[in-house]
C-alpha atoms as a PDB file:
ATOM      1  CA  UNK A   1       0.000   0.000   0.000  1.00  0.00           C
ATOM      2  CA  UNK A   2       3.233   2.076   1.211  1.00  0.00           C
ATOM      3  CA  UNK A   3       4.209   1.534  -2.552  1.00  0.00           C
ATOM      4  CA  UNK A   4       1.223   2.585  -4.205  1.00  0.00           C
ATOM      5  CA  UNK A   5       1.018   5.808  -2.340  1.00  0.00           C
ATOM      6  CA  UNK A   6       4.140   6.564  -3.281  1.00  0.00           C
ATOM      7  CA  UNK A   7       3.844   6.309  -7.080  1.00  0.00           C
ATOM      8  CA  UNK A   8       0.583   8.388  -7.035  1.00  0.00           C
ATOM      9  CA  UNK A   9       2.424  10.774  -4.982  1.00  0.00           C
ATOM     10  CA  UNK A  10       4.976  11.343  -7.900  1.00  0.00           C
ATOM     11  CA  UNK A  11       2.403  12.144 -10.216  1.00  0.00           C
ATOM     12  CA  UNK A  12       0.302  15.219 -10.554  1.00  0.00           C
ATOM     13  CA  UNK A  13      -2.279  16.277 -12.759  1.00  0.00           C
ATOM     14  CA  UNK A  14      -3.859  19.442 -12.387  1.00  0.00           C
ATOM     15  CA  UNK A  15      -5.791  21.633 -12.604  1.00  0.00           C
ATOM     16  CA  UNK A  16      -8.379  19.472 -11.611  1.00  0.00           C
ATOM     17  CA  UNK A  17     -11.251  20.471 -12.835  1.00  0.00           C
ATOM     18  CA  UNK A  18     -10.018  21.463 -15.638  1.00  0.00           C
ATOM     19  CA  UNK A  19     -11.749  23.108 -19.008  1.00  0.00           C
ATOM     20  CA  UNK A  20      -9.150  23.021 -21.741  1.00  0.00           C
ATOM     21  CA  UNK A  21      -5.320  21.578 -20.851  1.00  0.00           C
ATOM     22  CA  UNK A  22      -4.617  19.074 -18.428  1.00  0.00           C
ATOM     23  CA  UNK A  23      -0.827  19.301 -17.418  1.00  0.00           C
ATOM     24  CA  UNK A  24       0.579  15.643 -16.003  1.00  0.00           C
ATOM     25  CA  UNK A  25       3.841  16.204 -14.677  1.00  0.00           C
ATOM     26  CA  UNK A  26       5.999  13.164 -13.130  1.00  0.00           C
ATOM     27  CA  UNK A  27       9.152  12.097 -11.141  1.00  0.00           C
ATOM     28  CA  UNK A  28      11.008   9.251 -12.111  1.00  0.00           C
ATOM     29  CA  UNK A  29       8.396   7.464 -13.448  1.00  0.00           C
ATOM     30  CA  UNK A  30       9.058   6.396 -17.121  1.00  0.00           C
ATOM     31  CA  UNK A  31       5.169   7.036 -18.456  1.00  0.00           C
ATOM     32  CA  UNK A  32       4.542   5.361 -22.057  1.00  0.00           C
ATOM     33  CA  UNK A  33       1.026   5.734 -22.752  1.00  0.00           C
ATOM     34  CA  UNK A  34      -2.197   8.199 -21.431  1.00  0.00           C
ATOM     35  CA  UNK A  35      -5.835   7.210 -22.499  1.00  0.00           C
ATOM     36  CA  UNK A  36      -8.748   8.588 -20.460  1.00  0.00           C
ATOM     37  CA  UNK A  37     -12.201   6.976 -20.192  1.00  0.00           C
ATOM     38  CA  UNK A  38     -15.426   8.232 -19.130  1.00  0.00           C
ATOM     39  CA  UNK A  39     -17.466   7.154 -16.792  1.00  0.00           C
ATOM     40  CA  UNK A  40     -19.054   4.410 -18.705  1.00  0.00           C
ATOM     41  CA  UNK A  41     -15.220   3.196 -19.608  1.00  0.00           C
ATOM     42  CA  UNK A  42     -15.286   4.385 -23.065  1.00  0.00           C
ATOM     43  CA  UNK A  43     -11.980   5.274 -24.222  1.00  0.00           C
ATOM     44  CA  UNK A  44     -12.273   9.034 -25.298  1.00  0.00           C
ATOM     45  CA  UNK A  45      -8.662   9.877 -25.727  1.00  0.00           C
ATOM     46  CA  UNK A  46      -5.267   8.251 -25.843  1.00  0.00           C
ATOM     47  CA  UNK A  47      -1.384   9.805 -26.458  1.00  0.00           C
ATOM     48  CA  UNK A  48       1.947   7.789 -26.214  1.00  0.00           C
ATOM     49  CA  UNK A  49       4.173  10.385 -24.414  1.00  0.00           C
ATOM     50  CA  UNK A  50       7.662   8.023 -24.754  1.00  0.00           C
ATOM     51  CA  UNK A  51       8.887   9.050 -20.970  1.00  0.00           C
ATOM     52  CA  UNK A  52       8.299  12.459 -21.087  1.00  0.00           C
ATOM     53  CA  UNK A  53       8.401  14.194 -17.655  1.00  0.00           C
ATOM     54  CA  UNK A  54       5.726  17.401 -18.374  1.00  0.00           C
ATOM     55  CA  UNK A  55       2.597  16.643 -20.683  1.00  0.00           C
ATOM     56  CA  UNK A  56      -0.039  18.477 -21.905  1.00  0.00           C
ATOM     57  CA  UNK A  57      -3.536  17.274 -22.757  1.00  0.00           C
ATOM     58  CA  UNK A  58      -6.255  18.931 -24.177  1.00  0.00           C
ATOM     59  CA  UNK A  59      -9.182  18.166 -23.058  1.00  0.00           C
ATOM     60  CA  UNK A  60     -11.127  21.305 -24.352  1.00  0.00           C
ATOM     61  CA  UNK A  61     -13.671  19.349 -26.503  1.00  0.00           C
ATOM     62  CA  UNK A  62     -15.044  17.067 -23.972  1.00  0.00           C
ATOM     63  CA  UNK A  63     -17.998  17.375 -22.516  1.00  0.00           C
ATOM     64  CA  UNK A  64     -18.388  18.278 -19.195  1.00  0.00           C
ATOM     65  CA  UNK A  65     -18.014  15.387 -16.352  1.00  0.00           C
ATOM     66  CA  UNK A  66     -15.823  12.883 -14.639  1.00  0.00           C
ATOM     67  CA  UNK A  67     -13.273  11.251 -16.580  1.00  0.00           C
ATOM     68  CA  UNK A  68     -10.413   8.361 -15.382  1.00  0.00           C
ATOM     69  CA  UNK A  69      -6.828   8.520 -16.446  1.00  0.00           C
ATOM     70  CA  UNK A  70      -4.809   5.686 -16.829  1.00  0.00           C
ATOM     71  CA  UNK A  71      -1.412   6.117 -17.134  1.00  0.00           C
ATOM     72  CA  UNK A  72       0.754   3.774 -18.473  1.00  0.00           C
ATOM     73  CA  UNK A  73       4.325   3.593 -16.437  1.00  0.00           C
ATOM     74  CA  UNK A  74       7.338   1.306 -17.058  1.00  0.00           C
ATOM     75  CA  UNK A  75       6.144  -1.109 -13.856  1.00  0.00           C
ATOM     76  CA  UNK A  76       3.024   0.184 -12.937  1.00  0.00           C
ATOM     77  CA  UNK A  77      -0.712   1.353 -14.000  1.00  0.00           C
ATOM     78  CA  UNK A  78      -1.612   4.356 -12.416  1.00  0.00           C
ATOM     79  CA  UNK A  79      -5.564   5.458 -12.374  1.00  0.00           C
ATOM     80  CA  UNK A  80      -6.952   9.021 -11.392  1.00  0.00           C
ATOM     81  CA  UNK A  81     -10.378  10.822 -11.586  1.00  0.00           C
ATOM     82  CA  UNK A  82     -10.218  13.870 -13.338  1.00  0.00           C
ATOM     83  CA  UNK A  83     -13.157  16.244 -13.784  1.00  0.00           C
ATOM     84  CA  UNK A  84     -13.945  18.373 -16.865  1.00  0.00           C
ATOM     85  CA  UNK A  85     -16.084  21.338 -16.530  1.00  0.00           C
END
């Protein structure tokens, strides 16, 4: 659990709620791939980032509500709720 904590704690995506760019920014971790799914687990949007440690998504034309990232790491799979107004 210690572990998990951890990972998610080197990770940060913000602003959250967001309306147009989502910025992910990361330490150490060696992040391949970003798709984010609705709430229904739809796949709405996917980028391969090849470990990049600042990325920008924009979310602009979504529509408005709660969204999931999952991010793709080197060892891990790392999921967060991100909401679009």
């Amino acid at each position: 659990m210690t572990e998990i904590r951890e990972i998610t704690e080197k990770l940060k995506a913000y602003p959250n709620p967001t309306h147009g760019q989502l910025k992910i920014e990361n330490e150490e971790l060696k992040i391949s791939t970003i798709e984010i799914y609705n709430v229904i687990g739809q796949l709405v949007q996917s980028k391969i980032v090849n470990l990049q440690s600042t990325i920008t998504i924009d979310v602009s034309e979504l529509l408005s509500g709660i969204y999931f990232l999952k991010i793709q790491t080197k060892n891990n799979v790392i999921t967060q709720k991100i909401i679009k107004s």
